[in-house]
Protein backbone atom coordinates (compact mmCIF):
# COMPACT_ATOMS: atom_id res chain seq x y z
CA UNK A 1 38.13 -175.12 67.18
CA UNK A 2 35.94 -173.10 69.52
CA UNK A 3 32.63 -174.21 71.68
CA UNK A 4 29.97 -171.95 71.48
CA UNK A 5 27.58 -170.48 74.35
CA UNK A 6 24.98 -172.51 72.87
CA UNK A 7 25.74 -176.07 73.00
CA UNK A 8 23.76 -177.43 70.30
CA UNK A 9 26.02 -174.97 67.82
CA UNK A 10 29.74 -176.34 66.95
CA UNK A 11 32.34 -173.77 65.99
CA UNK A 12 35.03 -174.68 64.05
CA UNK A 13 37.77 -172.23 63.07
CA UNK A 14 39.40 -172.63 59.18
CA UNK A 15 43.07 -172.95 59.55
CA UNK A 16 45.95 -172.80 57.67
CA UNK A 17 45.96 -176.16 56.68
CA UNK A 18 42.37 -175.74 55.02
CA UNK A 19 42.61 -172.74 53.01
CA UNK A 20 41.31 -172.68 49.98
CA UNK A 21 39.21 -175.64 50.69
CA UNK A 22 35.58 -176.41 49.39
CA UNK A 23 33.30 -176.54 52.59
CA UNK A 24 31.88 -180.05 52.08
CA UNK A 25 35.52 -181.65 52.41
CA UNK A 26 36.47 -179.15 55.29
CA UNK A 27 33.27 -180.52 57.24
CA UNK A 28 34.12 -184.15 56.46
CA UNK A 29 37.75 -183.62 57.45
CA UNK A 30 37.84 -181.86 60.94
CA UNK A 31 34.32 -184.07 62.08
CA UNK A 32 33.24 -187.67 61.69
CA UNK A 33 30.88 -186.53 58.86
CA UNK A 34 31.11 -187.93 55.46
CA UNK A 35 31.26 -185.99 52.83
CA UNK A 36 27.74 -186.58 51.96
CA UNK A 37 26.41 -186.01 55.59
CA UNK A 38 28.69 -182.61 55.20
CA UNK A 39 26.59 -181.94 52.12
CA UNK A 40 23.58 -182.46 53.43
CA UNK A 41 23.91 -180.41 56.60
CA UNK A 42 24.88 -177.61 53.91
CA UNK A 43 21.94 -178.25 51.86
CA UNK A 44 19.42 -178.07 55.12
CA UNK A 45 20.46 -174.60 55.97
CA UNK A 46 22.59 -176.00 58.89
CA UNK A 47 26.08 -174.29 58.31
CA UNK A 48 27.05 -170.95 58.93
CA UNK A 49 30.00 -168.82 57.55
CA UNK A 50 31.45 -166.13 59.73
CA UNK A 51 27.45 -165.22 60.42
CA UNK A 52 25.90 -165.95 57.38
CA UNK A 53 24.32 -169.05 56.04
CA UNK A 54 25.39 -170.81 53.12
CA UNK A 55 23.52 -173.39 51.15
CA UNK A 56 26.34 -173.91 48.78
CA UNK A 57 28.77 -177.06 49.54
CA UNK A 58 31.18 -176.08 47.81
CA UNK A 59 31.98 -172.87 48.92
CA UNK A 60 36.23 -172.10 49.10
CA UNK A 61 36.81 -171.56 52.51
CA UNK A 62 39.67 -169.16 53.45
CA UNK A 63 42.14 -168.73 56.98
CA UNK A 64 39.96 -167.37 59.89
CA UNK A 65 36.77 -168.15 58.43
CA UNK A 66 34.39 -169.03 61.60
CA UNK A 67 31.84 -172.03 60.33
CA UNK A 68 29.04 -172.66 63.08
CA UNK A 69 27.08 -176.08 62.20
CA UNK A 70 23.45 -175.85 63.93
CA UNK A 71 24.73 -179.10 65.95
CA UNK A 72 26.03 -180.44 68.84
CA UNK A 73 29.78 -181.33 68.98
CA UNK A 74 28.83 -185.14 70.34
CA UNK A 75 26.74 -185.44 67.25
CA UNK A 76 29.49 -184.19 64.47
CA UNK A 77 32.50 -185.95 66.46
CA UNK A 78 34.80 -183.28 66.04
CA UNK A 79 38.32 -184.11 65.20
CA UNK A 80 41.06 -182.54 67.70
CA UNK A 81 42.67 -179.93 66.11
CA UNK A 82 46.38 -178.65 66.96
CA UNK A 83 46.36 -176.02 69.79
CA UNK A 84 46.62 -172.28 68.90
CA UNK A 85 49.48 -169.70 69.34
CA UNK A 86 47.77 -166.80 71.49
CA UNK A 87 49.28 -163.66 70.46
CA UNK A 88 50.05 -160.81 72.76
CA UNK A 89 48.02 -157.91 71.95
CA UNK A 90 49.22 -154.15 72.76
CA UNK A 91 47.13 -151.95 71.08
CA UNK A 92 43.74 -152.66 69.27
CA UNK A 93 41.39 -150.03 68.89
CA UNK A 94 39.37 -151.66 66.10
CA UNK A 95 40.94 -149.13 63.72
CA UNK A 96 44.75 -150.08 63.95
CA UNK A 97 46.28 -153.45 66.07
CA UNK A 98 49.43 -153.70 67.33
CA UNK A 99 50.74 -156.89 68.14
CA UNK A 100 53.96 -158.70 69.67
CA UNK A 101 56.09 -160.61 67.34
CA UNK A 102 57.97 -163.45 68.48
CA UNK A 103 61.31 -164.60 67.65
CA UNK A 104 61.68 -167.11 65.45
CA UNK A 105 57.99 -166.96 63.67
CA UNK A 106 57.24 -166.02 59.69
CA UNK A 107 55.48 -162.50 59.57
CA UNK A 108 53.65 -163.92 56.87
CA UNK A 109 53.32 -167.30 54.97
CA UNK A 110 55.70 -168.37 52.26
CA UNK A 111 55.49 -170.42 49.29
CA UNK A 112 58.04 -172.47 50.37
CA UNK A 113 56.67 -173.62 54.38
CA UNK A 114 54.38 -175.90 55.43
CA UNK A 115 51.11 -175.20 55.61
CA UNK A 116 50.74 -176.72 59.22
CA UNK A 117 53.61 -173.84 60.40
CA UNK A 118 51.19 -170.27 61.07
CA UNK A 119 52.94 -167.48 60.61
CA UNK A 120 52.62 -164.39 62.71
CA UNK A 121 49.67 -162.69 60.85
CA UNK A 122 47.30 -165.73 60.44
CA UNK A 123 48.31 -166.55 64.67
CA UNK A 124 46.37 -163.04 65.29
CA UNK A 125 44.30 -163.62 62.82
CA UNK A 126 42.76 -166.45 63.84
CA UNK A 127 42.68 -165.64 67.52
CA UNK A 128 41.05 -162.53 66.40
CA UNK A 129 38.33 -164.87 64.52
CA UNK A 130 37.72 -166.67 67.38
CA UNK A 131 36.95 -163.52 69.74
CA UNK A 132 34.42 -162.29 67.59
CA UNK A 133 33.00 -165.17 66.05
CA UNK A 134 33.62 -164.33 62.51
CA UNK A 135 36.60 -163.92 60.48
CA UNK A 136 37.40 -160.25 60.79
CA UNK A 137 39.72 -157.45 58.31
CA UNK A 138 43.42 -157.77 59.16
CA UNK A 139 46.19 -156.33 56.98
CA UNK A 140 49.73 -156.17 57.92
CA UNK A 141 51.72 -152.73 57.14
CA UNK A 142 54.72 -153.76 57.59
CA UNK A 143 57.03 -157.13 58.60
CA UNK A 144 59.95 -158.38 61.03
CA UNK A 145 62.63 -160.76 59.81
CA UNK A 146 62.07 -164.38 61.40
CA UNK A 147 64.21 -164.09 64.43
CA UNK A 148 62.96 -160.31 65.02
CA UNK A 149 61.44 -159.91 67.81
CA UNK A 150 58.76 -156.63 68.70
CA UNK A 151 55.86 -154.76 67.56
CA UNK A 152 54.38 -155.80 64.38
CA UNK A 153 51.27 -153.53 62.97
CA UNK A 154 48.34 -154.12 61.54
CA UNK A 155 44.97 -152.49 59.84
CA UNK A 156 41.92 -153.08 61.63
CA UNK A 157 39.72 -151.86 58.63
CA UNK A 158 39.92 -151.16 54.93
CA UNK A 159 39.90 -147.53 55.23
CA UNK A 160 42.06 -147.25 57.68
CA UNK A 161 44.67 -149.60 55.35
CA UNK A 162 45.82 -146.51 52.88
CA UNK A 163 45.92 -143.97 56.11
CA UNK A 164 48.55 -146.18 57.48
CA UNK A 165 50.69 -147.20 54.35
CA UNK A 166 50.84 -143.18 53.29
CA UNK A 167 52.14 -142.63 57.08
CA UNK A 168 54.67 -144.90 56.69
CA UNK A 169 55.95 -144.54 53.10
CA UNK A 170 56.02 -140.69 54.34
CA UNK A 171 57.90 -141.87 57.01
CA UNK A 172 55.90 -140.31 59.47
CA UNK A 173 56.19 -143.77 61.59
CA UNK A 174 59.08 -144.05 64.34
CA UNK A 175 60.58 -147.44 64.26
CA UNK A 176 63.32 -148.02 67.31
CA UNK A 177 64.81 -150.79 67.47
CA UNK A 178 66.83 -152.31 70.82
CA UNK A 179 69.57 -154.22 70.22
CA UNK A 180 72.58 -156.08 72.37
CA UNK A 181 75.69 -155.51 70.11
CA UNK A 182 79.49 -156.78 70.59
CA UNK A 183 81.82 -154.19 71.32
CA UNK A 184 81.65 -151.08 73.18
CA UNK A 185 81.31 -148.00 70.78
CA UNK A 186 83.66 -144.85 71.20
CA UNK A 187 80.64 -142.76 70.39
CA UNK A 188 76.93 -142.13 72.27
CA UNK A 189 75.03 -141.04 69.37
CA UNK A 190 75.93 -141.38 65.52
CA UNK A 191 73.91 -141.91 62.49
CA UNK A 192 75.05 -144.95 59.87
CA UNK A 193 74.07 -143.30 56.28
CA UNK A 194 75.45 -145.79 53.98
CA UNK A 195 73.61 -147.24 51.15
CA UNK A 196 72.26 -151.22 51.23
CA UNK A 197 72.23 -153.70 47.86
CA UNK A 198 71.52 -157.62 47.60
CA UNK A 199 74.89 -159.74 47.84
CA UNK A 200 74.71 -161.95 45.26
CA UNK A 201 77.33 -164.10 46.60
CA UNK A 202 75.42 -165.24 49.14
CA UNK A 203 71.29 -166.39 49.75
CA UNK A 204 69.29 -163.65 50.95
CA UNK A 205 72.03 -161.58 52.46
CA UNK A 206 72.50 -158.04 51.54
CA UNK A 207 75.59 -155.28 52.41
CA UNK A 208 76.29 -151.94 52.59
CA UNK A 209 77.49 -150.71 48.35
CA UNK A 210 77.97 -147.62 46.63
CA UNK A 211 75.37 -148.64 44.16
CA UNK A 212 72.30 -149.85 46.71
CA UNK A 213 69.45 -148.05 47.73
CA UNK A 214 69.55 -144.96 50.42
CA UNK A 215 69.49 -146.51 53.92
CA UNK A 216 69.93 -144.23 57.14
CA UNK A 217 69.73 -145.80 60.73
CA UNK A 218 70.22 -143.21 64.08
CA UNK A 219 71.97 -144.99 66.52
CA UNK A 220 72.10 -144.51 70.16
CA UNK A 221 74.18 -146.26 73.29
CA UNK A 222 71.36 -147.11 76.03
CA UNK A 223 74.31 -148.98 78.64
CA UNK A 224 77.82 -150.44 77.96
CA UNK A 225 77.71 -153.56 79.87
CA UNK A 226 80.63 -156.01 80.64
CA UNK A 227 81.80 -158.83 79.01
CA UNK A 228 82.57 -156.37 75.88
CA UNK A 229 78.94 -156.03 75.27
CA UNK A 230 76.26 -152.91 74.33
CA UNK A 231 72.52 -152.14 74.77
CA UNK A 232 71.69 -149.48 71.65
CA UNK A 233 68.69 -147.85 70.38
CA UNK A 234 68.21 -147.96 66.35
CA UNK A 235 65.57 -145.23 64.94
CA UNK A 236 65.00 -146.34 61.41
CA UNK A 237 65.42 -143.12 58.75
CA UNK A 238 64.61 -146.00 55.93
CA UNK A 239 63.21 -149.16 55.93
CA UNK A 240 65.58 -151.65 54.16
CA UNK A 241 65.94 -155.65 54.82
CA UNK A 242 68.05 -156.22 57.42
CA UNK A 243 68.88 -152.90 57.76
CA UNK A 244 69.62 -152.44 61.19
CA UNK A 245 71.83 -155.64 61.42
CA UNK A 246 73.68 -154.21 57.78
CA UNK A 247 74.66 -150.61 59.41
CA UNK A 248 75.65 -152.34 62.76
CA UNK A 249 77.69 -154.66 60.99
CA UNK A 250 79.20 -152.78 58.74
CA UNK A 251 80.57 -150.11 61.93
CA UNK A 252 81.96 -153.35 63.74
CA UNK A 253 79.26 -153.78 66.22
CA UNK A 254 77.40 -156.78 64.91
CA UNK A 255 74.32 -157.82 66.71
CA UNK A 256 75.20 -160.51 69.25
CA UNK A 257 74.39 -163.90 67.51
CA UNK A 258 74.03 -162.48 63.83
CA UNK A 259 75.87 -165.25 62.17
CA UNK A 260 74.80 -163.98 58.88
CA UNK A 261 76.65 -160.44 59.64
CA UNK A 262 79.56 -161.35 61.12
CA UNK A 263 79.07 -162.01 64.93
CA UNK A 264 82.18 -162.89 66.35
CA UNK A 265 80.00 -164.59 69.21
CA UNK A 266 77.53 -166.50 66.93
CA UNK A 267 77.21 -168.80 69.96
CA UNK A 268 76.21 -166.79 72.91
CA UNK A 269 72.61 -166.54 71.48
CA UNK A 270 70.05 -168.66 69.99
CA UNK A 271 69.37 -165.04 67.31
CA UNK A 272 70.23 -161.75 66.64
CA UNK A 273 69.32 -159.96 69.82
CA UNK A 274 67.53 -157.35 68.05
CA UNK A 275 63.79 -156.30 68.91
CA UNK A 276 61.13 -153.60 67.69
CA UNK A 277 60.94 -152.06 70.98
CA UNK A 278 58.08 -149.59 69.60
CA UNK A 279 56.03 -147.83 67.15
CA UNK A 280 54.84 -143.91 67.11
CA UNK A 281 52.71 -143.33 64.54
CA UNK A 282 49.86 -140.72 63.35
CA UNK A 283 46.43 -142.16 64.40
CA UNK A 284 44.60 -143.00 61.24
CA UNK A 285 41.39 -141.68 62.53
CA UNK A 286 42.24 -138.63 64.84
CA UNK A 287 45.54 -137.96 63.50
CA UNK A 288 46.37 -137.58 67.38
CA UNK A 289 50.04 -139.01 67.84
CA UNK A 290 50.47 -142.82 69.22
CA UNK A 291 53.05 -144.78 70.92
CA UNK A 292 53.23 -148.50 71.23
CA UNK A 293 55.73 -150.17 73.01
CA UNK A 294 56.68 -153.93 73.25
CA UNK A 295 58.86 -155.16 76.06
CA UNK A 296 61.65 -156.87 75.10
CA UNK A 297 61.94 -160.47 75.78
CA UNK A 298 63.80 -163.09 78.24
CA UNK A 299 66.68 -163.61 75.61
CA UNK A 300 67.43 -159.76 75.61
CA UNK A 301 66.12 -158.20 78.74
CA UNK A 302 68.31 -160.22 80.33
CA UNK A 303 71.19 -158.06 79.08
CA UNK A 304 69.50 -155.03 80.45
CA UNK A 305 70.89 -153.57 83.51
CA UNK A 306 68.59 -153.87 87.01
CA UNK A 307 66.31 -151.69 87.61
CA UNK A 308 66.35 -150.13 84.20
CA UNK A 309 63.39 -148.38 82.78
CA UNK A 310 63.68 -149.82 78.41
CA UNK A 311 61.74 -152.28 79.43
CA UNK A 312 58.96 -149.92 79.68
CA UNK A 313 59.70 -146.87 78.49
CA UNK A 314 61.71 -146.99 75.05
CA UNK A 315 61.83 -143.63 74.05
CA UNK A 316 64.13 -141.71 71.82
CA UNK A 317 65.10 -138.34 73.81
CA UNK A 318 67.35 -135.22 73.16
């Protein structure tokens, strides 16, 4: 929930928890309303959807939705409502959104969570809602696994939604990738070419198999540190789950604290280290070239050596 400039106007935000609600029992259930005081504040041309008014009760509310009621909070009695994730923002241009991922959050909702748990695409979402007072276009391109950390994007508009999906199916999109990795590799640059299938031994793991899809990953040492570690750069060729974790893996350099490919150090982090350290990318509009980049977090930038410039300038040279 939101205040308003105007205090006799309550904003209330739709959350995941009410999608695909009717109006009425939204009303009743985040104010001290009944149902039929909800109704009849509906009915009396009090209630506004993302701008508009609505006169019908109900009306199936969706995530993000903005509903103003022409009344004071102290009137409705407004239910407290769980505080909001505030995403980090690093690129919105009202064409194309770029946004920080943390570790450890959905990219988008499952079937199988709660609907109290946001995931990463309803969390900007919803902030972006509350900005601009109504609930606004947001489509994610692409997704991180759970405990991926980096640069998630996102289409600000619904022409701008096929622009984007051609550039990256095209594969006209740099993804790199920073990762701390055990082991120090003999080489400086290689590329991993080695196809990826599902492993139907295990849940929702996948390896490297003569018979999977093509999967090519660049890979690059950044800094050999001590303690038998490795800071690498990953530029994805393809895009295939887990693939960056797979190739690693499957060369001996698993991603420190990738239990489910093989660390040997599962408990020196709380995740894989690995992080979408940018995006370069085509503008959709101007076709002039972009780069986004996301600093790394605590959990890896620790790993980084002093004075080092990844943190701000990932970029893949030579």
């Amino acid at each position: 929930m939101s205040e308003t400039a105007n205090p006799g106007i309550t904003r209330l935000l739709v959350t995941p928890r009410w999608e695909g609600e009717r109006l009425d029992l939204f009303l009743a259930g985040t104010t001290e309303l009944s149902r039929r005081g909800a109704r009849r504040l509906v009915a009396d041309g009090l209630v506004r959807r993302n701008a508009e008014a609505l006169r019908v009760q109900s009306r199936i509310l969706e995530t993000g939705d903005i509903i103003d009621v022409l009344r004071s909070r102290e009137e409705l009695g407004c239910l407290r409502e769980p505080a909001l994730e505030t995403p980090t923002i690093l690129h919105d241009d009202r064409w194309l959104l770029v946004a920080a991922k943390p570790a450890g959050v959905l990219s988008q909702p499952t079937d199988r969570g709660p609907r109290e748990e946001s995931s990463f695409d309803q969390q900007v979402l919803l902030a972006l809602a509350l900005s601009e007072g109504r609930r606004p276009f947001l489509r994610m391109v692409h997704r991180l696994d759970r405990m991926t950390s980096g640069a998630v994007l996102f289409a600000r508009r619904a022409n701008t939604l096929p622009a984007l999906s051609r550039a990256w199916t095209d594969g006209r999109v740099e993804r790199l990738y920073l990762a701390v990795v055990e082991g120090r590799p003999s080489f400086d640059a290689t590329e991993i070419d080695l196809p990826i299938a599902r492993d139907y031994g295990h849940t929702w793991r996948f390896h490297t198999a003569p018979g999977g899809k093509p999967a090519r990953t660049e890979v690059r040492v950044s800094a050999r540190l001590e303690e038998n570690l490795t800071v690498v750069f990953c530029r994805l060729i393809t895009g295939r789950t887990h693939q960056v974790r797979i190739h690693l893996a499957s060369i001996g350099h698993p991603v420190l604290g990738d239990r489910l490919y093989g660390s040997r150090r599962p408990g020196d982090a709380g995740r894989p280290l690995l992080h979408a350290a940018s995006l370069a990318l085509p503008h959709p509009a101007s076709g002039d070239p972009l780069r986004v980049i996301c600093p790394p977090p605590e959990d890896i930038r620790q790993y980084l050596p002093e004075g080092s410039d990844l943190i701000a300038t990932p970029k893949w040279t030579g």
